[in-house]
PDB file of N, CA and C in Angstrom:
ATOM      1  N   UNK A   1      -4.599 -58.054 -86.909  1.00  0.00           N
ATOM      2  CA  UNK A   1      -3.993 -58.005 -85.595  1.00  0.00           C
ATOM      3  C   UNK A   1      -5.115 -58.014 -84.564  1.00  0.00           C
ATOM      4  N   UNK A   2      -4.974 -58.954 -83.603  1.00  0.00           N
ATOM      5  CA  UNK A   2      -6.274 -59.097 -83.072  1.00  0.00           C
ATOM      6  C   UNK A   2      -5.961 -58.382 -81.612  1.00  0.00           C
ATOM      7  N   UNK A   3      -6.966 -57.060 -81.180  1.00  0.00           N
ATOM      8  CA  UNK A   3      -6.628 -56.536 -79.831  1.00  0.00           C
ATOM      9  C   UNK A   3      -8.250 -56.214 -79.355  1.00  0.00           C
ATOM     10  N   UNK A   4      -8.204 -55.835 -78.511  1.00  0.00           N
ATOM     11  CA  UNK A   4      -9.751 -55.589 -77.849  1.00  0.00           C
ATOM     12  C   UNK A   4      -9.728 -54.323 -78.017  1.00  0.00           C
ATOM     13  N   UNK A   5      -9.580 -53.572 -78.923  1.00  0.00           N
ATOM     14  CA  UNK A   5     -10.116 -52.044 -79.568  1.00  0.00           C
ATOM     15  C   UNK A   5     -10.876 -52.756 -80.817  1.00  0.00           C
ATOM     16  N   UNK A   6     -11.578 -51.490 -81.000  1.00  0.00           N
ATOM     17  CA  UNK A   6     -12.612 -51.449 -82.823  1.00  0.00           C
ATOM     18  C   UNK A   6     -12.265 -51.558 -83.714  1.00  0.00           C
ATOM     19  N   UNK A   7     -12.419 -52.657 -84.999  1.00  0.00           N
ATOM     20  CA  UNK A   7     -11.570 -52.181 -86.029  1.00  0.00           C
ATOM     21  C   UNK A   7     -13.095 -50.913 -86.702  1.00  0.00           C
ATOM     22  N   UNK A   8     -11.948 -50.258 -87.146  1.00  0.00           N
ATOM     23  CA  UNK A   8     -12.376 -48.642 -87.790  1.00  0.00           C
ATOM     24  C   UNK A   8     -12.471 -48.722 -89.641  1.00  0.00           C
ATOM     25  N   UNK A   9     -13.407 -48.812 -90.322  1.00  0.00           N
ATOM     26  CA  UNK A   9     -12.848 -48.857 -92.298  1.00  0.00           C
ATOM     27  C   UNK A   9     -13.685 -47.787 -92.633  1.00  0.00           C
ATOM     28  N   UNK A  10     -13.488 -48.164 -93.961  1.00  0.00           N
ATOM     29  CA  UNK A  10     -14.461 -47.023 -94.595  1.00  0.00           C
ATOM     30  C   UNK A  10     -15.793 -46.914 -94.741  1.00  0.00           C
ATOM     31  N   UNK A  11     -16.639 -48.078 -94.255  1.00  0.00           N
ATOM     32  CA  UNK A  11     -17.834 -48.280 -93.932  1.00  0.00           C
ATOM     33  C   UNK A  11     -18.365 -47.430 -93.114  1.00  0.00           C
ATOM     34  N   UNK A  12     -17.311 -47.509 -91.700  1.00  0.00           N
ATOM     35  CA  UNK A  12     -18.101 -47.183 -90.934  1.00  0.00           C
ATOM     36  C   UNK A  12     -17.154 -45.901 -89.634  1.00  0.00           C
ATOM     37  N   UNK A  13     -16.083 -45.395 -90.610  1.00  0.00           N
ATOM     38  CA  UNK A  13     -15.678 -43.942 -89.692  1.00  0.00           C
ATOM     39  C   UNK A  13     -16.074 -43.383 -89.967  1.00  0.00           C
ATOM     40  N   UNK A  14     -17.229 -42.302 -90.630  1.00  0.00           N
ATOM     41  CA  UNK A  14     -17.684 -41.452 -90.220  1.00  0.00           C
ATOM     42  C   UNK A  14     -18.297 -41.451 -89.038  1.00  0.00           C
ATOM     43  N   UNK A  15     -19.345 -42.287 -88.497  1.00  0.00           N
ATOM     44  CA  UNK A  15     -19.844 -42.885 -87.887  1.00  0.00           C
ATOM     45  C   UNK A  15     -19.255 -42.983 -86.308  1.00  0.00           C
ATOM     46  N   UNK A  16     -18.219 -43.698 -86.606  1.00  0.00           N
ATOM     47  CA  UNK A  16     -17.207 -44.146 -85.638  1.00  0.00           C
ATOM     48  C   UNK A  16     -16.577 -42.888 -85.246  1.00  0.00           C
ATOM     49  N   UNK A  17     -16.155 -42.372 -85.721  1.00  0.00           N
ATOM     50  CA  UNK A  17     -14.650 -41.581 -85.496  1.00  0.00           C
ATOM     51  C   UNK A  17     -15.380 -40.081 -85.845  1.00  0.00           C
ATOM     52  N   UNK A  18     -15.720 -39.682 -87.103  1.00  0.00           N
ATOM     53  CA  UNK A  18     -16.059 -38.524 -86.981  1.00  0.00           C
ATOM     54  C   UNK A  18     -17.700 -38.008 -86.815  1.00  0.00           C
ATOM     55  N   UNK A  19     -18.331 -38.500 -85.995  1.00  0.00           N
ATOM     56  CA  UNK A  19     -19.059 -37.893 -85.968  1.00  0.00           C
ATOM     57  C   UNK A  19     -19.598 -38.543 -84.279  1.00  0.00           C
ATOM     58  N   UNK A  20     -18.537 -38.650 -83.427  1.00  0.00           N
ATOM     59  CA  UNK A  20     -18.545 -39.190 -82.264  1.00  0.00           C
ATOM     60  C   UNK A  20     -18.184 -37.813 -81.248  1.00  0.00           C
ATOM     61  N   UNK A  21     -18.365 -37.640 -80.240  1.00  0.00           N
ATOM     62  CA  UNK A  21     -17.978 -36.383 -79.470  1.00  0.00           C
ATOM     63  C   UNK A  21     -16.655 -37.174 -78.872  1.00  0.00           C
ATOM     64  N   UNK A  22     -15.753 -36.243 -78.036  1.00  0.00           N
ATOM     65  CA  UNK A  22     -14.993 -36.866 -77.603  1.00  0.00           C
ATOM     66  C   UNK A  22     -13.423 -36.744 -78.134  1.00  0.00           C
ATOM     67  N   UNK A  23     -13.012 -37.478 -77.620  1.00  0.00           N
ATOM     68  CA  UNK A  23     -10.885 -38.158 -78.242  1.00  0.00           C
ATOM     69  C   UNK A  23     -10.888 -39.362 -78.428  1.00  0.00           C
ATOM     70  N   UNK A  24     -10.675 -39.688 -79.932  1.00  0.00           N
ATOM     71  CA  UNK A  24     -10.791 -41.025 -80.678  1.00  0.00           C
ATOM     72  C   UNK A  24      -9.340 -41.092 -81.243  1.00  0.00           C
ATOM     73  N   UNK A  25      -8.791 -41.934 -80.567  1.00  0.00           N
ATOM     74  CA  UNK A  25      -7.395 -42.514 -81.413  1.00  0.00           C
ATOM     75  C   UNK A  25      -8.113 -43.395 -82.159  1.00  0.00           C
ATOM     76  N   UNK A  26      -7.020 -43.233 -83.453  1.00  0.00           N
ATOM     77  CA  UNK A  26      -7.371 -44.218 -84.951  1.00  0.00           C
ATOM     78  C   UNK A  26      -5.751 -44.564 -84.821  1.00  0.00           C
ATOM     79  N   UNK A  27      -5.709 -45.607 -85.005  1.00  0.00           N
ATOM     80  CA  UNK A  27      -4.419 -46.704 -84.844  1.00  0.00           C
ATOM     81  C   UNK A  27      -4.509 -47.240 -85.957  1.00  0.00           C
ATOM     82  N   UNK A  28      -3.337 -46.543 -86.991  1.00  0.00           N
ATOM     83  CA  UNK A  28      -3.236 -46.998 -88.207  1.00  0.00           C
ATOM     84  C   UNK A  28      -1.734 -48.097 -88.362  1.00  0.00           C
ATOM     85  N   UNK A  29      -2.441 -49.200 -88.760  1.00  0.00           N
ATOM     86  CA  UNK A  29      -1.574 -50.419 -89.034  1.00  0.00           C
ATOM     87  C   UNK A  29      -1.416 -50.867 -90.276  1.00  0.00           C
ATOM     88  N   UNK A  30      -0.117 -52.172 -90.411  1.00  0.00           N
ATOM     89  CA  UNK A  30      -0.356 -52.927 -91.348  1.00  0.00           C
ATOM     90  C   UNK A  30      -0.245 -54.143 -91.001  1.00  0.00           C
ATOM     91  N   UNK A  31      -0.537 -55.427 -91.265  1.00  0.00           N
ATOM     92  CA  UNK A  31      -0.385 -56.711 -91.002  1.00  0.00           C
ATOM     93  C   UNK A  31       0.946 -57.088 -91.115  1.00  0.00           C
ATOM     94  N   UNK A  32       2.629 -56.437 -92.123  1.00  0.00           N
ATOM     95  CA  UNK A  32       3.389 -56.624 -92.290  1.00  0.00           C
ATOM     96  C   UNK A  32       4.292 -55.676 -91.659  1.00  0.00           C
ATOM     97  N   UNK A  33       3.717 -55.169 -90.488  1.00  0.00           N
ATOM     98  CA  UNK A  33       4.903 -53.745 -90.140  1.00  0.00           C
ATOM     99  C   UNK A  33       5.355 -54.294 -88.589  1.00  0.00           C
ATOM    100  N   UNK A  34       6.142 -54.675 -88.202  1.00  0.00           N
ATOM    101  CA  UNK A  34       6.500 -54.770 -86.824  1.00  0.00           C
ATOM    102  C   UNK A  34       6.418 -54.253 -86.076  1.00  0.00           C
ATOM    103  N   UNK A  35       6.723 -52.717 -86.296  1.00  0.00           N
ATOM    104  CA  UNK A  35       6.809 -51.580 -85.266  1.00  0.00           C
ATOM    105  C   UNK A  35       5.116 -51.164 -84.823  1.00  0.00           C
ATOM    106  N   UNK A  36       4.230 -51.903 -85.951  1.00  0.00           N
ATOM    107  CA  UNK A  36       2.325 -51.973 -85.128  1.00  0.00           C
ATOM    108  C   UNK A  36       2.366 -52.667 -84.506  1.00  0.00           C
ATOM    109  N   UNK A  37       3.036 -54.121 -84.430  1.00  0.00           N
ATOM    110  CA  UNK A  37       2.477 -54.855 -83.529  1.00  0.00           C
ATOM    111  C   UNK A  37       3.041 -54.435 -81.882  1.00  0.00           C
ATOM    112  N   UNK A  38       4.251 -53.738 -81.945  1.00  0.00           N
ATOM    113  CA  UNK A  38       4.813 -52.790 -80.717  1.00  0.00           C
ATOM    114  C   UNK A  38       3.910 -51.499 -80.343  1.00  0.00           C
ATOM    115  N   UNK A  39       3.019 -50.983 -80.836  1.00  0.00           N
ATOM    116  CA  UNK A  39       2.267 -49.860 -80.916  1.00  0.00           C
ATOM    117  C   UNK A  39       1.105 -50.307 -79.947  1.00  0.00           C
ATOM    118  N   UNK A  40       0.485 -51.474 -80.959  1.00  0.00           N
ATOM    119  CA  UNK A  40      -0.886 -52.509 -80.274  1.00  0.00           C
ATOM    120  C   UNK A  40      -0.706 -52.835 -79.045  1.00  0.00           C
ATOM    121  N   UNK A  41       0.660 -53.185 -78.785  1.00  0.00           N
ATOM    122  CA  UNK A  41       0.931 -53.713 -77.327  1.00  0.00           C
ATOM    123  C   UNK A  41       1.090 -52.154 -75.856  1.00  0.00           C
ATOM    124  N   UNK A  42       1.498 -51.185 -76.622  1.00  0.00           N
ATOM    125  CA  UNK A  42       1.832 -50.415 -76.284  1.00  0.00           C
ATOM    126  C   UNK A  42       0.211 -49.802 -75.836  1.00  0.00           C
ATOM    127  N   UNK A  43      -0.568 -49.433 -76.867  1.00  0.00           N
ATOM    128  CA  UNK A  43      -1.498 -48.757 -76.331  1.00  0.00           C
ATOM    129  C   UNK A  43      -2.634 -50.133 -75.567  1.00  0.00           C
ATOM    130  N   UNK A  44      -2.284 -51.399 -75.780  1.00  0.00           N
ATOM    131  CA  UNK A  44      -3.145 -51.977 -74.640  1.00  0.00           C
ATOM    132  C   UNK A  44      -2.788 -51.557 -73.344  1.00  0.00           C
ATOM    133  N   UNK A  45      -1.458 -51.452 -73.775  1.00  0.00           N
ATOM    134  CA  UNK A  45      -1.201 -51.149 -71.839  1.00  0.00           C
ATOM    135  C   UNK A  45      -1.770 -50.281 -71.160  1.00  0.00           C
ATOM    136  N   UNK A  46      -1.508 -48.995 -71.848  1.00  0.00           N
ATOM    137  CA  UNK A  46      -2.240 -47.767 -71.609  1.00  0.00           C
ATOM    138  C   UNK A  46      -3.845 -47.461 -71.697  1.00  0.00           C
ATOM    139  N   UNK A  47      -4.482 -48.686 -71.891  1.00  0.00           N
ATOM    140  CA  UNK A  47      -6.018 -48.417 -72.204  1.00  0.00           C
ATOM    141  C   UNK A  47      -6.679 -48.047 -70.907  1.00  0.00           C
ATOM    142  N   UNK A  48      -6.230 -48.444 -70.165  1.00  0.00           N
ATOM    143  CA  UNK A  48      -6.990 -48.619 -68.558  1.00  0.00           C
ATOM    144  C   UNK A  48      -6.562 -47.725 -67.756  1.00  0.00           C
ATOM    145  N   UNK A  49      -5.726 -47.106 -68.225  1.00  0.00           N
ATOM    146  CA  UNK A  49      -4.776 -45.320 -67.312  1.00  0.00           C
ATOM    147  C   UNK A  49      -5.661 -44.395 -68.462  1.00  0.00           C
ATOM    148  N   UNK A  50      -6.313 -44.312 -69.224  1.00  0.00           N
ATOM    149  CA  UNK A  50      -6.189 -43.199 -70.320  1.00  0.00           C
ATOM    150  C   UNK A  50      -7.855 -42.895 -69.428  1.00  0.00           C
ATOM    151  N   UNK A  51      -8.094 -41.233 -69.576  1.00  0.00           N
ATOM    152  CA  UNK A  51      -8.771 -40.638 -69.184  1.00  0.00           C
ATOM    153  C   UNK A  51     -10.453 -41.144 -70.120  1.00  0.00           C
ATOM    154  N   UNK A  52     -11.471 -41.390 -69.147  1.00  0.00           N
ATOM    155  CA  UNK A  52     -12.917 -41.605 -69.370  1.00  0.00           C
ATOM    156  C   UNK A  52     -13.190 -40.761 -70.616  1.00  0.00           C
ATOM    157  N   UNK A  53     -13.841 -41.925 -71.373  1.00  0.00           N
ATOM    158  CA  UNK A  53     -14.481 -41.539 -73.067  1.00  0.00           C
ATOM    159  C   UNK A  53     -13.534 -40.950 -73.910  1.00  0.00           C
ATOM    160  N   UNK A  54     -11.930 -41.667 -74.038  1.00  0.00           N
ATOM    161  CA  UNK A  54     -10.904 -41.821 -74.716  1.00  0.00           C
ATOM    162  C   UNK A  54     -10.891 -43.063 -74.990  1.00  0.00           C
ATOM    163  N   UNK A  55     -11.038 -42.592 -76.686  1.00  0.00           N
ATOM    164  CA  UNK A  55     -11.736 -44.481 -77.657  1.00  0.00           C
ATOM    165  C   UNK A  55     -10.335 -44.789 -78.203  1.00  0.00           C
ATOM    166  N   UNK A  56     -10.205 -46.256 -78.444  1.00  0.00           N
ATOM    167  CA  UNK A  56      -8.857 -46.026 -79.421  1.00  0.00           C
ATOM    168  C   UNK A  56      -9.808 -47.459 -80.601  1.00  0.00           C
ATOM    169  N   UNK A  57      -9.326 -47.117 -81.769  1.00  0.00           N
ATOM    170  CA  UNK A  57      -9.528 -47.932 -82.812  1.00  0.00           C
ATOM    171  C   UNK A  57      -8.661 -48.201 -83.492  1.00  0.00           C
ATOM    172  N   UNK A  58      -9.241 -49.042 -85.039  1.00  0.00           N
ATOM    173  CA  UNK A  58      -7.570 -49.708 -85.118  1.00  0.00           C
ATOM    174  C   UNK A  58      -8.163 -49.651 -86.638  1.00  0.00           C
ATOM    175  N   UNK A  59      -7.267 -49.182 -87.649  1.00  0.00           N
ATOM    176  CA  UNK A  59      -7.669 -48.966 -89.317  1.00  0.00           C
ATOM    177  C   UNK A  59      -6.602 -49.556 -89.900  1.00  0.00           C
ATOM    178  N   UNK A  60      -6.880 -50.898 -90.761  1.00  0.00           N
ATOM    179  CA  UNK A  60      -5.608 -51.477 -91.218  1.00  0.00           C
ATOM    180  C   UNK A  60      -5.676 -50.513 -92.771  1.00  0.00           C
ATOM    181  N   UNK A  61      -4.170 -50.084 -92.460  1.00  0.00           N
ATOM    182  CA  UNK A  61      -3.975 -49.097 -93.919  1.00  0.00           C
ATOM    183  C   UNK A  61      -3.968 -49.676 -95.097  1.00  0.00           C
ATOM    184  N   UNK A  62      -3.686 -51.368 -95.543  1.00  0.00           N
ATOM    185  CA  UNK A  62      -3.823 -51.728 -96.661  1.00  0.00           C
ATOM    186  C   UNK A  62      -5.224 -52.072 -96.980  1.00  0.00           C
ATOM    187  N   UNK A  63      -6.235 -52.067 -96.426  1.00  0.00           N
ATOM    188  CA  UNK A  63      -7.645 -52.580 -96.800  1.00  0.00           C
ATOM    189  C   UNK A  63      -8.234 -51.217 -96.595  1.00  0.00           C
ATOM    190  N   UNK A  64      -7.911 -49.895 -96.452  1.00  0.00           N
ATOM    191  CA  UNK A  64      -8.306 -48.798 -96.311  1.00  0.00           C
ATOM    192  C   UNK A  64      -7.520 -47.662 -96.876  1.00  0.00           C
ATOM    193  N   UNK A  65      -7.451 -48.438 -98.132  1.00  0.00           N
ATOM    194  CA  UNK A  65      -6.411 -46.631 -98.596  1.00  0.00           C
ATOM    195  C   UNK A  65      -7.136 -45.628 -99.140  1.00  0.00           C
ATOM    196  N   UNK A  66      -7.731 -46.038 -99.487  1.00  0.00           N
ATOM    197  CA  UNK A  66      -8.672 -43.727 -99.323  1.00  0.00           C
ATOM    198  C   UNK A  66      -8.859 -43.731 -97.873  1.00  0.00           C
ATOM    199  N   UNK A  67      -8.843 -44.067 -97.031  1.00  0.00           N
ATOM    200  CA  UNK A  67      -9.105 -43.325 -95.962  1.00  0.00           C
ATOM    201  C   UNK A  67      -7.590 -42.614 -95.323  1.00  0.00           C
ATOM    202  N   UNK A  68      -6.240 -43.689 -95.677  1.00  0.00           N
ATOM    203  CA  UNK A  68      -4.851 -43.261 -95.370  1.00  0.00           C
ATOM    204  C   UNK A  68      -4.691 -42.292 -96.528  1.00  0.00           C
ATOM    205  N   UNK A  69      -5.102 -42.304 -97.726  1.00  0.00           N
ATOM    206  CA  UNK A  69      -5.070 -40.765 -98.622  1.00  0.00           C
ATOM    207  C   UNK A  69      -5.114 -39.898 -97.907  1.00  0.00           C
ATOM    208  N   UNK A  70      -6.888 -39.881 -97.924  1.00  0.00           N
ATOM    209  CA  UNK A  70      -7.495 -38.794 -97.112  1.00  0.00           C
ATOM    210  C   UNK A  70      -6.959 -38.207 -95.700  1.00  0.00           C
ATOM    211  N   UNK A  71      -5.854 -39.166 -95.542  1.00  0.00           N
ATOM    212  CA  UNK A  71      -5.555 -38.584 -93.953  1.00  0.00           C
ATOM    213  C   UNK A  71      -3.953 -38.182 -94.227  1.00  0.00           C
ATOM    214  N   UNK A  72      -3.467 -38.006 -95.329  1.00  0.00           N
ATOM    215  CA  UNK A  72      -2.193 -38.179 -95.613  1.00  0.00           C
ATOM    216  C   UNK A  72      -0.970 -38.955 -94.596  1.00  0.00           C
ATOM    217  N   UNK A  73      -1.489 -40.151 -94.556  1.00  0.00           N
ATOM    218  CA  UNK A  73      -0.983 -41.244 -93.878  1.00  0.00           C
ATOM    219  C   UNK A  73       0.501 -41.568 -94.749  1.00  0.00           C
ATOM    220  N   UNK A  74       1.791 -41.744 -94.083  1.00  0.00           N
ATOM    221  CA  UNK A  74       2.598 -41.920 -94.978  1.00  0.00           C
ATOM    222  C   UNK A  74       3.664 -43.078 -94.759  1.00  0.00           C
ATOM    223  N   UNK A  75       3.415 -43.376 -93.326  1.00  0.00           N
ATOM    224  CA  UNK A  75       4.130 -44.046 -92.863  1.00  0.00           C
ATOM    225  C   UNK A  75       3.638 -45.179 -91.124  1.00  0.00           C
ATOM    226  N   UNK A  76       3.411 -46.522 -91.658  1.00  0.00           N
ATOM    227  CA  UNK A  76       2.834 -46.600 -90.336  1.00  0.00           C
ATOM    228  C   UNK A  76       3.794 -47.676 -89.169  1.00  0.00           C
ATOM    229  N   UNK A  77       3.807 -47.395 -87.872  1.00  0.00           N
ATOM    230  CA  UNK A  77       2.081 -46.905 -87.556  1.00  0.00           C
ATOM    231  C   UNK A  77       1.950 -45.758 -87.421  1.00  0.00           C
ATOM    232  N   UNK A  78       0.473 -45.193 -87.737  1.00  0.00           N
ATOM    233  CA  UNK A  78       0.183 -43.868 -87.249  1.00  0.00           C
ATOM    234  C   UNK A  78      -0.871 -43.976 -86.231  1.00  0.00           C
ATOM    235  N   UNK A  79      -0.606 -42.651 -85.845  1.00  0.00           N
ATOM    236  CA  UNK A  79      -2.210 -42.759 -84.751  1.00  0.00           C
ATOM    237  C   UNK A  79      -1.953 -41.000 -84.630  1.00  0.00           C
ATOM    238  N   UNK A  80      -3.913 -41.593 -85.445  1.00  0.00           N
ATOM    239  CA  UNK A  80      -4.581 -40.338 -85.537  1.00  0.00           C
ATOM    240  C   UNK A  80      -5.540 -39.561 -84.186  1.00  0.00           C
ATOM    241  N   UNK A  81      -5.195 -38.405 -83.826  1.00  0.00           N
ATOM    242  CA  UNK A  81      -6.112 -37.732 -82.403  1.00  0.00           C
ATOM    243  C   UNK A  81      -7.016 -37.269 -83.657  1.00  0.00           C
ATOM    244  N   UNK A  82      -8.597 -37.540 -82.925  1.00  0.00           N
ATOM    245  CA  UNK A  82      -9.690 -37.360 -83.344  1.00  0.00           C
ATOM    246  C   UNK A  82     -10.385 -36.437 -82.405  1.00  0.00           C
ATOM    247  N   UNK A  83     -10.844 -35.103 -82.106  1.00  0.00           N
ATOM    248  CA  UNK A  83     -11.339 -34.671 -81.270  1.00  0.00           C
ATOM    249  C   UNK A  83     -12.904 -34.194 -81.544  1.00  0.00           C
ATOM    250  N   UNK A  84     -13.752 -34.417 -81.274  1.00  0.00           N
ATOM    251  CA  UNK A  84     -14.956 -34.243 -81.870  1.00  0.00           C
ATOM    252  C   UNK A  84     -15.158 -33.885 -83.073  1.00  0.00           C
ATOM    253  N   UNK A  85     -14.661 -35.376 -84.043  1.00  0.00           N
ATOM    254  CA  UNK A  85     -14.515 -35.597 -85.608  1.00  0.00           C
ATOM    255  C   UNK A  85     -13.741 -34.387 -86.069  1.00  0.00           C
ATOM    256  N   UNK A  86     -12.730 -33.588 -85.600  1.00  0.00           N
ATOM    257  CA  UNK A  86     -11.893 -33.137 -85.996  1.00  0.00           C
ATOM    258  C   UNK A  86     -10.493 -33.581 -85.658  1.00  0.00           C
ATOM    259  N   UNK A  87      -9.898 -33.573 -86.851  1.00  0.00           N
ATOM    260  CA  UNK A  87      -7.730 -34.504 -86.673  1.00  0.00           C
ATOM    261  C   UNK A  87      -7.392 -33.241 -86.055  1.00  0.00           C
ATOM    262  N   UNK A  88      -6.992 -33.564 -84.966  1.00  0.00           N
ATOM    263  CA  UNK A  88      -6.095 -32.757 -84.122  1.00  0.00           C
ATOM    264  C   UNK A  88      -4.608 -32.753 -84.489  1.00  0.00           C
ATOM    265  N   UNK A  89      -4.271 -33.899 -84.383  1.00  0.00           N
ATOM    266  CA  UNK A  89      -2.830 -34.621 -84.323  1.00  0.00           C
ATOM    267  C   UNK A  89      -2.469 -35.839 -85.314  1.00  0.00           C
ATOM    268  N   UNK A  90      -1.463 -36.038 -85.646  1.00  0.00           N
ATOM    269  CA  UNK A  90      -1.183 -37.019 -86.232  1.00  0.00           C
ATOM    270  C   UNK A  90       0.591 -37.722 -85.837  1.00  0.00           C
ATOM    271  N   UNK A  91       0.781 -38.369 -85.274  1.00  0.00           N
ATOM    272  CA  UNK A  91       1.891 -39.127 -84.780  1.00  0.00           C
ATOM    273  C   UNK A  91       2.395 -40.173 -85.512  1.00  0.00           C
ATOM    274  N   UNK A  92       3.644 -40.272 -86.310  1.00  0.00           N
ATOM    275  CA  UNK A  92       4.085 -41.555 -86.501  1.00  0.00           C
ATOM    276  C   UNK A  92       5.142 -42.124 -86.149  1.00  0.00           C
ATOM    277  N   UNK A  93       5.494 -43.638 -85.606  1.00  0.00           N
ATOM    278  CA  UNK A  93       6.497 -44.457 -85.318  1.00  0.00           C
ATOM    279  C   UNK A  93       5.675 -44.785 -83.718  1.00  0.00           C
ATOM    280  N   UNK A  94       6.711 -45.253 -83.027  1.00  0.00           N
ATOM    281  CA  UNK A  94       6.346 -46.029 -81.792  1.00  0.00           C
ATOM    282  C   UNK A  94       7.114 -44.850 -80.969  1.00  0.00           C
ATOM    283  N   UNK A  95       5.728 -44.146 -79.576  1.00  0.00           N
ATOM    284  CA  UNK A  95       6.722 -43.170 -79.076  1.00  0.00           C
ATOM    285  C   UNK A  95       6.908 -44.183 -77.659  1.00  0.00           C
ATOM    286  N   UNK A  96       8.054 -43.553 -76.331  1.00  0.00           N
ATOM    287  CA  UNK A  96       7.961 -43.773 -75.219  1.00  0.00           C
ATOM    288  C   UNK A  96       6.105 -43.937 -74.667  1.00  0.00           C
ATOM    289  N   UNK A  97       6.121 -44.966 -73.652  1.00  0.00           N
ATOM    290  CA  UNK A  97       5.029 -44.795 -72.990  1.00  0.00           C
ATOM    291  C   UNK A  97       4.419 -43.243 -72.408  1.00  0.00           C
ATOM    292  N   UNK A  98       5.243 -42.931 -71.665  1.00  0.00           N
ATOM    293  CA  UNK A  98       5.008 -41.845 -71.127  1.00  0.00           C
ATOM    294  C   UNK A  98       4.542 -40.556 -72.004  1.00  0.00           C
ATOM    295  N   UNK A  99       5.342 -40.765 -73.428  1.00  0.00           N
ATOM    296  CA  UNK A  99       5.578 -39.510 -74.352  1.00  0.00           C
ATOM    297  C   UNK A  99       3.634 -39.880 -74.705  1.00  0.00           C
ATOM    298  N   UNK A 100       3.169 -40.939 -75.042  1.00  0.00           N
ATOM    299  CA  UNK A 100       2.269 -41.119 -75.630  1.00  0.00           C
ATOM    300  C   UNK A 100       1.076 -40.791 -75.047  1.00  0.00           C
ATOM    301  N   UNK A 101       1.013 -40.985 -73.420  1.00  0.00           N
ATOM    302  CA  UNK A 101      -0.009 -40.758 -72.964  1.00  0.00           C
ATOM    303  C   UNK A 101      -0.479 -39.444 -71.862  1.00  0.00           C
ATOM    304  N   UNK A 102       1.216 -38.634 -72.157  1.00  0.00           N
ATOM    305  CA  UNK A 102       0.939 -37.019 -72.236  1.00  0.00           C
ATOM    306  C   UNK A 102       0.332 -36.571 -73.496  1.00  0.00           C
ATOM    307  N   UNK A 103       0.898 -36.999 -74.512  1.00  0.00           N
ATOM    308  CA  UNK A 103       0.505 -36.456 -75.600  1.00  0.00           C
ATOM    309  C   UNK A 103      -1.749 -36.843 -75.914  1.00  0.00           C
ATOM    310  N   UNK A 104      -2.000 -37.924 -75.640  1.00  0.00           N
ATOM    311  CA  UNK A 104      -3.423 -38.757 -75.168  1.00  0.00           C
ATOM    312  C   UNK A 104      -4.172 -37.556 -74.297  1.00  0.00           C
ATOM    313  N   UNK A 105      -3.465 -37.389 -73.402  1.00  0.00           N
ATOM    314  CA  UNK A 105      -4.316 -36.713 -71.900  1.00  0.00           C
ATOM    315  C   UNK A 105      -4.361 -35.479 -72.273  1.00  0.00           C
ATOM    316  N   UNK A 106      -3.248 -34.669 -73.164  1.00  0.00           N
ATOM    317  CA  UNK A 106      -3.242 -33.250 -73.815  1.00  0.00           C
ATOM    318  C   UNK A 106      -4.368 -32.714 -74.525  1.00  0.00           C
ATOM    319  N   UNK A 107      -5.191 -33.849 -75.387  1.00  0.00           N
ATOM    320  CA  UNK A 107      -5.993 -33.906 -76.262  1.00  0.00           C
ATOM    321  C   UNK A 107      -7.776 -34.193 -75.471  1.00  0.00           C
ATOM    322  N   UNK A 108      -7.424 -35.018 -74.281  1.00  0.00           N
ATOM    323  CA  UNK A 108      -8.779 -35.740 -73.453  1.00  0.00           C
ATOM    324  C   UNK A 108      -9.712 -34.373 -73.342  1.00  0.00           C
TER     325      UNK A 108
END
């Protein structure tokens, strides 16, 4: 799914995601799920309202399953709050705009 966020794997989240200061959404997808490609669209919108040094990335769950293990990922999309390499939060399905980027700014 091609968007102007990071893609995130197992190479390279530690790196990325946990060991970054900050609020890192991890935007967990699949190439076959519809309700990501509504998510993707959703948080482009919101990229440019979301509060300074709030990252969002993007982890496709079928080319990364120890990392959706490790995160007990069960259903996507998910999107993981990362707060200075600690999971804060974990969200799944497609919420309201609004719901999403109270829930974003809660965490900033």
């Amino acid at each position: 799914m091609e968007t102007g966020f990071p893609d995130f794997d197992e190479g390279n989240f530690d790196a990325q995601v946990l060991q970054r200061p900050g609020l890192t959404l991890v935007d967990v997808w699949a190439e076959w799920c519809v309700p990501c490609k509504q998510m993707a669209r959703l948080l482009d919108g919101l990229a440019a309202e979301l509060p300074a040094g709030v990252r969002i990335g993007k982890l496709d769950a079928d080319r990364n399953r120890a990392l959706v293990e490790r995160y007990g990922v069960r259903a996507v999309p998910a999107l993981l709050f990362f707060k200075d390499g600690a999971l804060v939060e974990m969200r799944t399905g497609v919420d309201r705009r609004q719901v999403l980027k109270k829930a974003i700014e809660s965490h900033a």
